[in-house]
N, C-alpha and C. Protein backbone atom coordinates (compact mmCIF):
# COMPACT_ATOMS: atom_id res chain seq x y z
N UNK A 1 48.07 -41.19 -38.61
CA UNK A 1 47.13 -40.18 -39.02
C UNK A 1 45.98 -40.07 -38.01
N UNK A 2 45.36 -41.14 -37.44
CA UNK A 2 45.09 -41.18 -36.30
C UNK A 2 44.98 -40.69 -35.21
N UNK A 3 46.28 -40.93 -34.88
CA UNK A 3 46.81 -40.33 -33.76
C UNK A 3 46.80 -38.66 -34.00
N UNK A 4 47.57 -38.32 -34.99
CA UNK A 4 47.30 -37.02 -35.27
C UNK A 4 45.84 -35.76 -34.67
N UNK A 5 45.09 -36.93 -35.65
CA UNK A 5 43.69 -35.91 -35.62
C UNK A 5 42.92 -36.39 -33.88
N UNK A 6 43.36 -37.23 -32.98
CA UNK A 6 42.76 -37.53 -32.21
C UNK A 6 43.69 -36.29 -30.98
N UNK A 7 44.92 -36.16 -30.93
CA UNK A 7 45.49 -34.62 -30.80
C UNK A 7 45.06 -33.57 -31.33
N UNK A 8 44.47 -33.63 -32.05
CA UNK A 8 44.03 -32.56 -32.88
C UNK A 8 42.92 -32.06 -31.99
N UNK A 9 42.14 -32.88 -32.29
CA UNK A 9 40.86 -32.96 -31.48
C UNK A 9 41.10 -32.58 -29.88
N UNK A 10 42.03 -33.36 -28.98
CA UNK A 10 42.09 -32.92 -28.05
C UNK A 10 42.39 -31.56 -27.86
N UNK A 11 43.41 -30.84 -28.69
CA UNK A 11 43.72 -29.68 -28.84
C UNK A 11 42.76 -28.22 -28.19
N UNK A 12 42.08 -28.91 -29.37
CA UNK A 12 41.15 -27.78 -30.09
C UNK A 12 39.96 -27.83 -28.77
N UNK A 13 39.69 -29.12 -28.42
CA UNK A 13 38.69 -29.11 -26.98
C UNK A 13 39.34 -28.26 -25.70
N UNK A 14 40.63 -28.88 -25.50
CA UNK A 14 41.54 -28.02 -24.49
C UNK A 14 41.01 -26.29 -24.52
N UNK A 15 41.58 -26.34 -25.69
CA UNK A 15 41.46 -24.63 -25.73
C UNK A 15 40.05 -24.24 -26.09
N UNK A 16 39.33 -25.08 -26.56
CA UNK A 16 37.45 -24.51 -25.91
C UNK A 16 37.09 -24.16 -24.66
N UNK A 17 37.94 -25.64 -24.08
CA UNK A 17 37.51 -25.08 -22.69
C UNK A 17 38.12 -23.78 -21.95
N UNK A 18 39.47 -23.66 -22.47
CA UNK A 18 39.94 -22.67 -21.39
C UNK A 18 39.26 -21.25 -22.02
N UNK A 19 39.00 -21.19 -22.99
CA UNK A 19 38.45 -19.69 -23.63
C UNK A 19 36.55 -19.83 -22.75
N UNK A 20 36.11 -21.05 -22.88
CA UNK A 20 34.88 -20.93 -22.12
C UNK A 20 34.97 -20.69 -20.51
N UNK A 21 35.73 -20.88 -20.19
CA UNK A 21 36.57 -20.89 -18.62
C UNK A 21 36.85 -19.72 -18.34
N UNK A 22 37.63 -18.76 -19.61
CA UNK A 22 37.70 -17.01 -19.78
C UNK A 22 36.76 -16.56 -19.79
N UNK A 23 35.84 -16.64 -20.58
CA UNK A 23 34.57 -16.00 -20.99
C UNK A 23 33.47 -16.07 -19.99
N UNK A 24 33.40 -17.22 -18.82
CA UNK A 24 32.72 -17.45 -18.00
C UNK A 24 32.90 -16.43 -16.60
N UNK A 25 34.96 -16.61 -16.17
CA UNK A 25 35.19 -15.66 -15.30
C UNK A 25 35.30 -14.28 -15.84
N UNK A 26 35.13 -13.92 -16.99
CA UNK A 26 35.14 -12.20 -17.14
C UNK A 26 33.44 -11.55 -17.12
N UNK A 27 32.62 -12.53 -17.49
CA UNK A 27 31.40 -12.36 -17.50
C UNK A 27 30.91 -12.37 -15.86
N UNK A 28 31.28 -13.19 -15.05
CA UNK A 28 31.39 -12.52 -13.28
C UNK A 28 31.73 -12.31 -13.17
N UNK A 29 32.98 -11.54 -13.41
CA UNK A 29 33.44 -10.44 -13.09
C UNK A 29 32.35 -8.94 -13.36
N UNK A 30 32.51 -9.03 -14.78
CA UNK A 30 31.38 -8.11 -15.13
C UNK A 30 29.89 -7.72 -13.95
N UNK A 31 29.46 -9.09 -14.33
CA UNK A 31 28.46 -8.92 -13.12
C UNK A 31 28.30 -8.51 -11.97
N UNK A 32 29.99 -8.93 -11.08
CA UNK A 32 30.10 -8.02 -9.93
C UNK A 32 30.01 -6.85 -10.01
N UNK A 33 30.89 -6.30 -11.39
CA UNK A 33 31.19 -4.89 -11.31
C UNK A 33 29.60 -4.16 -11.17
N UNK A 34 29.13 -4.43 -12.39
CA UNK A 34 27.52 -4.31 -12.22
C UNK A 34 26.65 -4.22 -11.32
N UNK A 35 26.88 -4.69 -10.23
CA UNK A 35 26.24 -4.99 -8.85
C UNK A 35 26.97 -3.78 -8.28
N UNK A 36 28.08 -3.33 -8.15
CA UNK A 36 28.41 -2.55 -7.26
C UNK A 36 28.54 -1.29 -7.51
N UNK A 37 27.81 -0.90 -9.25
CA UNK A 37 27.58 -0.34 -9.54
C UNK A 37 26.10 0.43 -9.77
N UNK A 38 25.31 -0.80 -9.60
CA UNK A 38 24.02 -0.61 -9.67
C UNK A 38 23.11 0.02 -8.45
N UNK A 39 22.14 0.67 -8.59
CA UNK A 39 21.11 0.99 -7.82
C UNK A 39 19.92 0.37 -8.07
N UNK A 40 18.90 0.53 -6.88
CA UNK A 40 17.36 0.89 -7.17
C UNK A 40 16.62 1.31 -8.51
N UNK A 41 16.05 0.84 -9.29
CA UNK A 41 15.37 1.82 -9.99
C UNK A 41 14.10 2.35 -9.60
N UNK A 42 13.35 1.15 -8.78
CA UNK A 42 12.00 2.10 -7.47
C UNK A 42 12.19 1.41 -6.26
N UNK A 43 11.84 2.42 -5.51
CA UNK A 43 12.08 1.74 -4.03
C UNK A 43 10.74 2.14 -3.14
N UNK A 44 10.62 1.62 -1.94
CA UNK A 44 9.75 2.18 -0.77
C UNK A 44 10.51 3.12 -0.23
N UNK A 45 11.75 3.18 0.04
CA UNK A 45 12.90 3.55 0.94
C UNK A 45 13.94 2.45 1.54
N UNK A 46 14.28 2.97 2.23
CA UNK A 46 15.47 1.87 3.02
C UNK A 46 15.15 1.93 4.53
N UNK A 47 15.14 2.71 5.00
CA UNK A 47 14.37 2.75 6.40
C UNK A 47 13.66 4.01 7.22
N UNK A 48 12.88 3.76 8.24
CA UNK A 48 12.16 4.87 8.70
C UNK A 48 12.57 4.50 10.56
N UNK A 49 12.07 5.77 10.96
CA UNK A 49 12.19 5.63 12.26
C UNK A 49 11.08 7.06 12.82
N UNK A 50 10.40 6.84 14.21
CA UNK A 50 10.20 8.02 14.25
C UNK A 50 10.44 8.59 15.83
N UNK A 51 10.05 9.50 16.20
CA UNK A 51 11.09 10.68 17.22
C UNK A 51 10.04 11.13 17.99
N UNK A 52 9.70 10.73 18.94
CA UNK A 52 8.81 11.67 19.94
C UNK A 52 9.57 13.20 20.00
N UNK A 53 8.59 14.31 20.31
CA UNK A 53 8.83 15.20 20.14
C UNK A 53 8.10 15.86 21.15
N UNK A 54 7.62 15.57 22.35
CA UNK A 54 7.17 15.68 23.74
C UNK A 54 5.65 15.27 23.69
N UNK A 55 4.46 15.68 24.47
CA UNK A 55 3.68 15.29 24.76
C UNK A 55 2.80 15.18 23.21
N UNK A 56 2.30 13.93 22.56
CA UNK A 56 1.52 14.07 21.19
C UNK A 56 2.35 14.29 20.23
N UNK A 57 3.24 14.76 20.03
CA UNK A 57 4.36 15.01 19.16
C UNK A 57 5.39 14.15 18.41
N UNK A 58 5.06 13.65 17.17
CA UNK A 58 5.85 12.53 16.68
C UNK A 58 6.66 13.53 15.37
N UNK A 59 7.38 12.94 15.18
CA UNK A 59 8.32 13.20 13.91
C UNK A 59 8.28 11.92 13.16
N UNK A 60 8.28 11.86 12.08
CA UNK A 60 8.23 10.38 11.25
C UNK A 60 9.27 10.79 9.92
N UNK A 61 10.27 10.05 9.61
CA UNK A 61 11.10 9.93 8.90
C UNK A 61 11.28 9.09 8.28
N UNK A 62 11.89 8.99 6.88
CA UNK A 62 11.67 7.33 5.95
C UNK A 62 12.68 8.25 4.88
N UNK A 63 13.77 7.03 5.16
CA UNK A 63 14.82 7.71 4.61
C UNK A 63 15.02 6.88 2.63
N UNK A 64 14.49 7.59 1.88
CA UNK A 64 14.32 7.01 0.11
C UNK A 64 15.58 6.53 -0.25
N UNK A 65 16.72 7.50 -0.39
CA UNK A 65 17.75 7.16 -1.14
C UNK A 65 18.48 7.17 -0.37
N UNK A 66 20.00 7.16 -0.78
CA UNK A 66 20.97 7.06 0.05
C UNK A 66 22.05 6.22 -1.01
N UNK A 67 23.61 6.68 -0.52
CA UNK A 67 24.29 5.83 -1.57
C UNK A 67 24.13 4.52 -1.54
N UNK A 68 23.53 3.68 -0.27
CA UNK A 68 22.85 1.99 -0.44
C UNK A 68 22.30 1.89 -1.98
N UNK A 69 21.10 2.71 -2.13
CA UNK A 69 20.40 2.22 -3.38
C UNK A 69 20.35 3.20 -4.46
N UNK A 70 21.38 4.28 -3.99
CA UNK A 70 21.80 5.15 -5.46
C UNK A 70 22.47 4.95 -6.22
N UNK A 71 23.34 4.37 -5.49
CA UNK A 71 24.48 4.09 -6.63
C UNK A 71 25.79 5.24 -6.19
N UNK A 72 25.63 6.27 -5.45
CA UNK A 72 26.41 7.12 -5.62
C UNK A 72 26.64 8.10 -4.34
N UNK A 73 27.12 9.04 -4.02
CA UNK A 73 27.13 10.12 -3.20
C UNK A 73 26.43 11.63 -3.59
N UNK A 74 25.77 11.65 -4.56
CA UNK A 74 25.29 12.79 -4.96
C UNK A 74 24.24 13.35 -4.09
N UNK A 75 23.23 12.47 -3.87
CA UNK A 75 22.35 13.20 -3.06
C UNK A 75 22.17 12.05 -2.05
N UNK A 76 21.18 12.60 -1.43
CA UNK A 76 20.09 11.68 -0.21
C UNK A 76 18.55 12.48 0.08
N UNK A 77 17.44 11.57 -0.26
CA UNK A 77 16.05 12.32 -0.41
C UNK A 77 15.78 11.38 1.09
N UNK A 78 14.62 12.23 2.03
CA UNK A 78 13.84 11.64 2.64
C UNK A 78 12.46 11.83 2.87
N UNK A 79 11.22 11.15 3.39
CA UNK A 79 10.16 11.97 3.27
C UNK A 79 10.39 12.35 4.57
N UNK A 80 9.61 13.49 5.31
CA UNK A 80 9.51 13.97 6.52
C UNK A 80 8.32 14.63 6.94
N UNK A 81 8.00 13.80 8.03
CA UNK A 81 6.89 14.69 8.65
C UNK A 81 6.89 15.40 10.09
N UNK A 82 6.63 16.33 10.05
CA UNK A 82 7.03 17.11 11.43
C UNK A 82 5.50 17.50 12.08
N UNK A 83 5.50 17.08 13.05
CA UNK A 83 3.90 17.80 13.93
C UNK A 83 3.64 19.16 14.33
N UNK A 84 2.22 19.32 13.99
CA UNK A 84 1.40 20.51 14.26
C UNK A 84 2.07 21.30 15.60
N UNK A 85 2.93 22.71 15.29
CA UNK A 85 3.26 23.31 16.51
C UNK A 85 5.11 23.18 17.23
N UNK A 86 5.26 22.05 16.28
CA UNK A 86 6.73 22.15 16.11
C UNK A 86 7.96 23.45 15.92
N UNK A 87 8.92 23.57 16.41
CA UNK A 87 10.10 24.64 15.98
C UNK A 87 11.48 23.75 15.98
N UNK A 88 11.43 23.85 14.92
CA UNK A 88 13.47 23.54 15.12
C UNK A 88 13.92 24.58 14.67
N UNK A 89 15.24 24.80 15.99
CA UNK A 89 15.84 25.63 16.25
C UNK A 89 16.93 26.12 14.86
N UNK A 90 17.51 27.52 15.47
CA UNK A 90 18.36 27.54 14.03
C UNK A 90 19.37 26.78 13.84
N UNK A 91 19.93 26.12 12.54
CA UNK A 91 21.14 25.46 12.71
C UNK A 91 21.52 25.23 10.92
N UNK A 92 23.01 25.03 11.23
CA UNK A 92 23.11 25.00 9.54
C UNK A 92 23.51 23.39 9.16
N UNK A 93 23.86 23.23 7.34
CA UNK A 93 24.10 22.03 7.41
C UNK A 93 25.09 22.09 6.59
N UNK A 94 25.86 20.72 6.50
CA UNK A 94 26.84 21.29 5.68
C UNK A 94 26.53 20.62 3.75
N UNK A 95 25.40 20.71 3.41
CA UNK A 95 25.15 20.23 2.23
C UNK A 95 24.13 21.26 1.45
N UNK A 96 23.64 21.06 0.36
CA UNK A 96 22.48 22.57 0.23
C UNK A 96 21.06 21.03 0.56
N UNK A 97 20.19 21.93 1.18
CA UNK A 97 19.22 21.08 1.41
C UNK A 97 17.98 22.15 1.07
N UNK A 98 16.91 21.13 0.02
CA UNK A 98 15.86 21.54 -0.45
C UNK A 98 14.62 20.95 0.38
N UNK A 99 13.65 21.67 0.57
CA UNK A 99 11.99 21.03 0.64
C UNK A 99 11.27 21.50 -0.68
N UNK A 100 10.36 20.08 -0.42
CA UNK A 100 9.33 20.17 -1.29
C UNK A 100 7.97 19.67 -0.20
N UNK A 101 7.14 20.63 -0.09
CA UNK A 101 6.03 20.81 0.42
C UNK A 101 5.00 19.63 -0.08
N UNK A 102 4.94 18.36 0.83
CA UNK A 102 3.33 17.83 0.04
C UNK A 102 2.51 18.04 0.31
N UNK A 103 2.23 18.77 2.32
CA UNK A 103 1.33 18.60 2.65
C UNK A 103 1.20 19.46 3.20
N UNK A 104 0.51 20.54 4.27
CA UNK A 104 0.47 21.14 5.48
C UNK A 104 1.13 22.65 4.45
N UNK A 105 1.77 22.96 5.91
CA UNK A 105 2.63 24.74 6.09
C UNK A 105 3.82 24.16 6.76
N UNK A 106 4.81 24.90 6.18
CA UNK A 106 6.34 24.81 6.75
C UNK A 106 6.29 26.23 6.42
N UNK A 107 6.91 26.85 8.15
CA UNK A 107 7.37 28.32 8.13
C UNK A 107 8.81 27.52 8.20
N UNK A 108 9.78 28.81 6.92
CA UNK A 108 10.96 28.36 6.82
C UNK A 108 11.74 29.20 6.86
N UNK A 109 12.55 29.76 7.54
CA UNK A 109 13.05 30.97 7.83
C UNK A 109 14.93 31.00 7.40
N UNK A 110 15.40 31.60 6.36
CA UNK A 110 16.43 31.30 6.36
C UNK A 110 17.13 33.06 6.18
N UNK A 111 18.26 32.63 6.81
CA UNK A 111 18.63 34.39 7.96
C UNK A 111 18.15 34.92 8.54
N UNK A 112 16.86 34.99 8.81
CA UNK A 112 15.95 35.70 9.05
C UNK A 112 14.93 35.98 8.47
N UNK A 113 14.65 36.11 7.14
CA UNK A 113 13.49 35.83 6.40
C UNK A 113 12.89 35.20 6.06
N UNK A 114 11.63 35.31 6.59
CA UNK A 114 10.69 33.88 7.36
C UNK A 114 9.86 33.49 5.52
N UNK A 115 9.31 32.60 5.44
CA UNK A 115 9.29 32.26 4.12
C UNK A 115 7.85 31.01 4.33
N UNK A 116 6.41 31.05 4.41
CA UNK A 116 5.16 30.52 4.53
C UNK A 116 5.39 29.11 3.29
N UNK A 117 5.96 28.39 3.47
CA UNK A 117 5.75 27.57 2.21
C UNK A 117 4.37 26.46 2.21
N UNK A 118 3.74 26.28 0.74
CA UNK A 118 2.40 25.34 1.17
C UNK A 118 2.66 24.38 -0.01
N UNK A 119 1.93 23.15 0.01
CA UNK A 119 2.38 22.53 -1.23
C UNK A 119 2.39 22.91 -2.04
N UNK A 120 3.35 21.98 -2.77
CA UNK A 120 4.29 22.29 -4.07
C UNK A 120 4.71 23.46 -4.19
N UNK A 121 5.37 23.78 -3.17
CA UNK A 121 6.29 25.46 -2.78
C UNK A 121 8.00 24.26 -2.59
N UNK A 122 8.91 25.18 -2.70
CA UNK A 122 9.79 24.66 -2.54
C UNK A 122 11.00 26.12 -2.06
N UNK A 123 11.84 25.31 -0.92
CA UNK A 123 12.45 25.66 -0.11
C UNK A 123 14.24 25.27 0.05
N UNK A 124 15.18 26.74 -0.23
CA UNK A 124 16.75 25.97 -0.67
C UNK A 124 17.22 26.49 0.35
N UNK A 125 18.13 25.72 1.21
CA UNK A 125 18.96 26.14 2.51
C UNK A 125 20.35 25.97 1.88
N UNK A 126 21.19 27.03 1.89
CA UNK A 126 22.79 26.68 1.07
C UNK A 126 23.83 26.40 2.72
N UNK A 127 24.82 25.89 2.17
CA UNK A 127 25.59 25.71 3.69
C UNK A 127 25.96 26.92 4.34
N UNK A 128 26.17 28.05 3.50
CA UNK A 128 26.19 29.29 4.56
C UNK A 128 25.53 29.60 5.36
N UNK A 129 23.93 28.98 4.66
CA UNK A 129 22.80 29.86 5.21
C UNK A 129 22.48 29.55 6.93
N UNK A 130 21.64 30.18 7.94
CA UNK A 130 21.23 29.73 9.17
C UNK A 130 19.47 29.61 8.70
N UNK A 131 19.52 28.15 9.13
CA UNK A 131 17.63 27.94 8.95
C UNK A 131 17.20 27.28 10.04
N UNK A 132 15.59 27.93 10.33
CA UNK A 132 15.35 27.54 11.69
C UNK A 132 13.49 26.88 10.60
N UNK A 133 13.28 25.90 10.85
CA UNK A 133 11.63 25.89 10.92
C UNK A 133 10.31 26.18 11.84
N UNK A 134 9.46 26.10 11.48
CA UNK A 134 8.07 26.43 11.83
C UNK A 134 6.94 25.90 11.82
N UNK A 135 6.74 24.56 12.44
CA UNK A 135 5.46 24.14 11.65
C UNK A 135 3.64 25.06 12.39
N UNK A 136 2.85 25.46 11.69
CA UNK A 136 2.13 26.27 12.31
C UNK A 136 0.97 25.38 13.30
N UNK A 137 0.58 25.69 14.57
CA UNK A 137 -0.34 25.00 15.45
C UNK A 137 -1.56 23.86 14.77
N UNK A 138 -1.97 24.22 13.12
CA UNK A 138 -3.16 24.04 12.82
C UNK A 138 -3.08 22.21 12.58
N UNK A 139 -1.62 22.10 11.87
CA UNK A 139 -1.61 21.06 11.07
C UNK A 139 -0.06 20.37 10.45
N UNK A 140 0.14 18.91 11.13
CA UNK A 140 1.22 18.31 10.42
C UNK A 140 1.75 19.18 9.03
N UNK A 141 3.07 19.21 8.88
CA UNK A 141 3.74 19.53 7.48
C UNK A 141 4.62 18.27 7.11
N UNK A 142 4.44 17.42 5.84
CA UNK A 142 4.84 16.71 5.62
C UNK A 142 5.57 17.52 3.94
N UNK A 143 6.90 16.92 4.01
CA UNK A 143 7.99 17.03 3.56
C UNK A 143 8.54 15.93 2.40
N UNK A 144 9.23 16.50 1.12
CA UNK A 144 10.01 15.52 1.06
C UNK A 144 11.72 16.47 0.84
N UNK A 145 12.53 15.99 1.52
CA UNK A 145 13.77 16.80 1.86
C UNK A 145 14.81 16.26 1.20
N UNK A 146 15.79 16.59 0.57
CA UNK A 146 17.14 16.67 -0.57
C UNK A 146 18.20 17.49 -0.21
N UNK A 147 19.38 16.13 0.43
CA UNK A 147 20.64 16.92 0.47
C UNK A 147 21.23 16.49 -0.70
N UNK A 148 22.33 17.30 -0.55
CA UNK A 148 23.48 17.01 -1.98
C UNK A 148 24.39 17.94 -1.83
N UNK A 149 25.88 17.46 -1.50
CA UNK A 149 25.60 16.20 -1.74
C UNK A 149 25.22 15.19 -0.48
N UNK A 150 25.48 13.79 -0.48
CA UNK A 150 25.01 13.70 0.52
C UNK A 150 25.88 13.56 1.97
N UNK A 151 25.49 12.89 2.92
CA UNK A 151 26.55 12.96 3.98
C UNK A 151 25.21 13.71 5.51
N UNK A 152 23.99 14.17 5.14
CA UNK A 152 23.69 14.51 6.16
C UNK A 152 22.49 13.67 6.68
N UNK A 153 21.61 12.71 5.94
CA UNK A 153 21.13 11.69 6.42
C UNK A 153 21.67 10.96 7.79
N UNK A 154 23.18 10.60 7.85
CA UNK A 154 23.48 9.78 9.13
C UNK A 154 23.60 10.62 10.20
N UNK A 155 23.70 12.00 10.09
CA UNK A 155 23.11 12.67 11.58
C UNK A 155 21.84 11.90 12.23
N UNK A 156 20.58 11.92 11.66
CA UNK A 156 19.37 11.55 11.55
C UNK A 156 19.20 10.03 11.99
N UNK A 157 19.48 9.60 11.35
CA UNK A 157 19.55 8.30 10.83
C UNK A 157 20.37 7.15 11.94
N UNK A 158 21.50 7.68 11.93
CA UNK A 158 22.90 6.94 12.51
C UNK A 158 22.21 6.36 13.81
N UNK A 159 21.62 7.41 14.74
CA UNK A 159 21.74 7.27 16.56
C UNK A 159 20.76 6.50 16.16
N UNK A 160 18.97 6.74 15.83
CA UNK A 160 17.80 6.72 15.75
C UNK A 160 17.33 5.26 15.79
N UNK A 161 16.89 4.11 16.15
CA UNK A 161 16.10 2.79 15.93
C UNK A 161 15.52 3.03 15.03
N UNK A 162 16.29 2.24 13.79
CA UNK A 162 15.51 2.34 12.46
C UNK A 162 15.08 1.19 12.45
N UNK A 163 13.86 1.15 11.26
CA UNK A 163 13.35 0.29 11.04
C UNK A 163 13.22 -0.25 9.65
N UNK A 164 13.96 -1.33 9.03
CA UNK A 164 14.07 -1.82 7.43
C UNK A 164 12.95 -1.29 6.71
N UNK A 165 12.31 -1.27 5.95
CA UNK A 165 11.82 -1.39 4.52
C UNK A 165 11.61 -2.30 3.66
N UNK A 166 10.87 -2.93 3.87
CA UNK A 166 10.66 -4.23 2.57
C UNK A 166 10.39 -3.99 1.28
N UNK A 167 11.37 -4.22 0.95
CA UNK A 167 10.70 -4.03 -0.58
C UNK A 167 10.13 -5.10 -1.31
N UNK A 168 9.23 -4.76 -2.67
CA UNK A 168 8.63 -5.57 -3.23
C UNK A 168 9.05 -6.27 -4.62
């Protein structure tokens, strides 16, 4: 009888352990999944870099999202600042890309119809469209810019000496 319940006992421990042994590897599992599912919920960004743009002329870029800390391919936000007296030329993209005005004047011209935006004005380029910018002589235009989906950040980004982001 003994013997019995001392099998018994071993039994029943055996199979504790292997169900705690289950429950342990499905729970990291879980967790991985979780991780490679997860994003950011606030960030600084992920990185910046910035672009001489000839004599006095900087461009400053700081790239927020991105599928790194989105979680996804839907979009990509960056902030952007372009200097007093700037033109980029016309060119299209292949995503719809929005501005949102924080600071300054962005002349934004899309087909041809030139478009004065000032903060909190907002600005939609579709992939058909041809858009050329404008920043006017007086004063930096700082930006925050939204593709989607995404895919056009690593134009930017890819060649450029970036620089990390620490986050807190």
């Amino acid at each position: 009888m003994i013997k019995k319940k001392a099998q018994f006992a071993a039994s029943v421990g055996l199979l504790a352990s292997i169900v705690l042994c289950l429950s342990e590897s499905h729970a990291t599992a879980q967790g991985k999944e979780k991780e490679a599912n997860s994003y950011s919920y606030a960030t600084k960004g992920i990185m910046e870099f910035q672009s001489a743009q000839g004599a006095g002329k900087t461009e400053y870029w700081k790239l927020l999202l991105d599928e790194s800390n989105l979680g996804g391919k839907e979009l990509e936000m960056v902030e952007l600042t372009l200097p007093a007296g700037e033109v980029v030329g016309s060119h299209h993209h292949a995503a719809v890309e929005i501005f949102y005005v924080l600071s300054g004047t962005l002349g934004h011209e899309v087909n041809g119809h030139m478009h004065m935006l000032t903060p909190g004005m907002v600005g939609v380029v579709r992939p058909e469209d041809s858009v050329r910018h404008i920043v006017p002589k007086e004063a930096d235009v700082k930006l925050l810019v939204i593709w989607a989906p995404a895919g056009e950040a690593k134009k930017y980004f890819a060649h450029a000496k970036t620089t990390p982001i620490k986050q807190k």
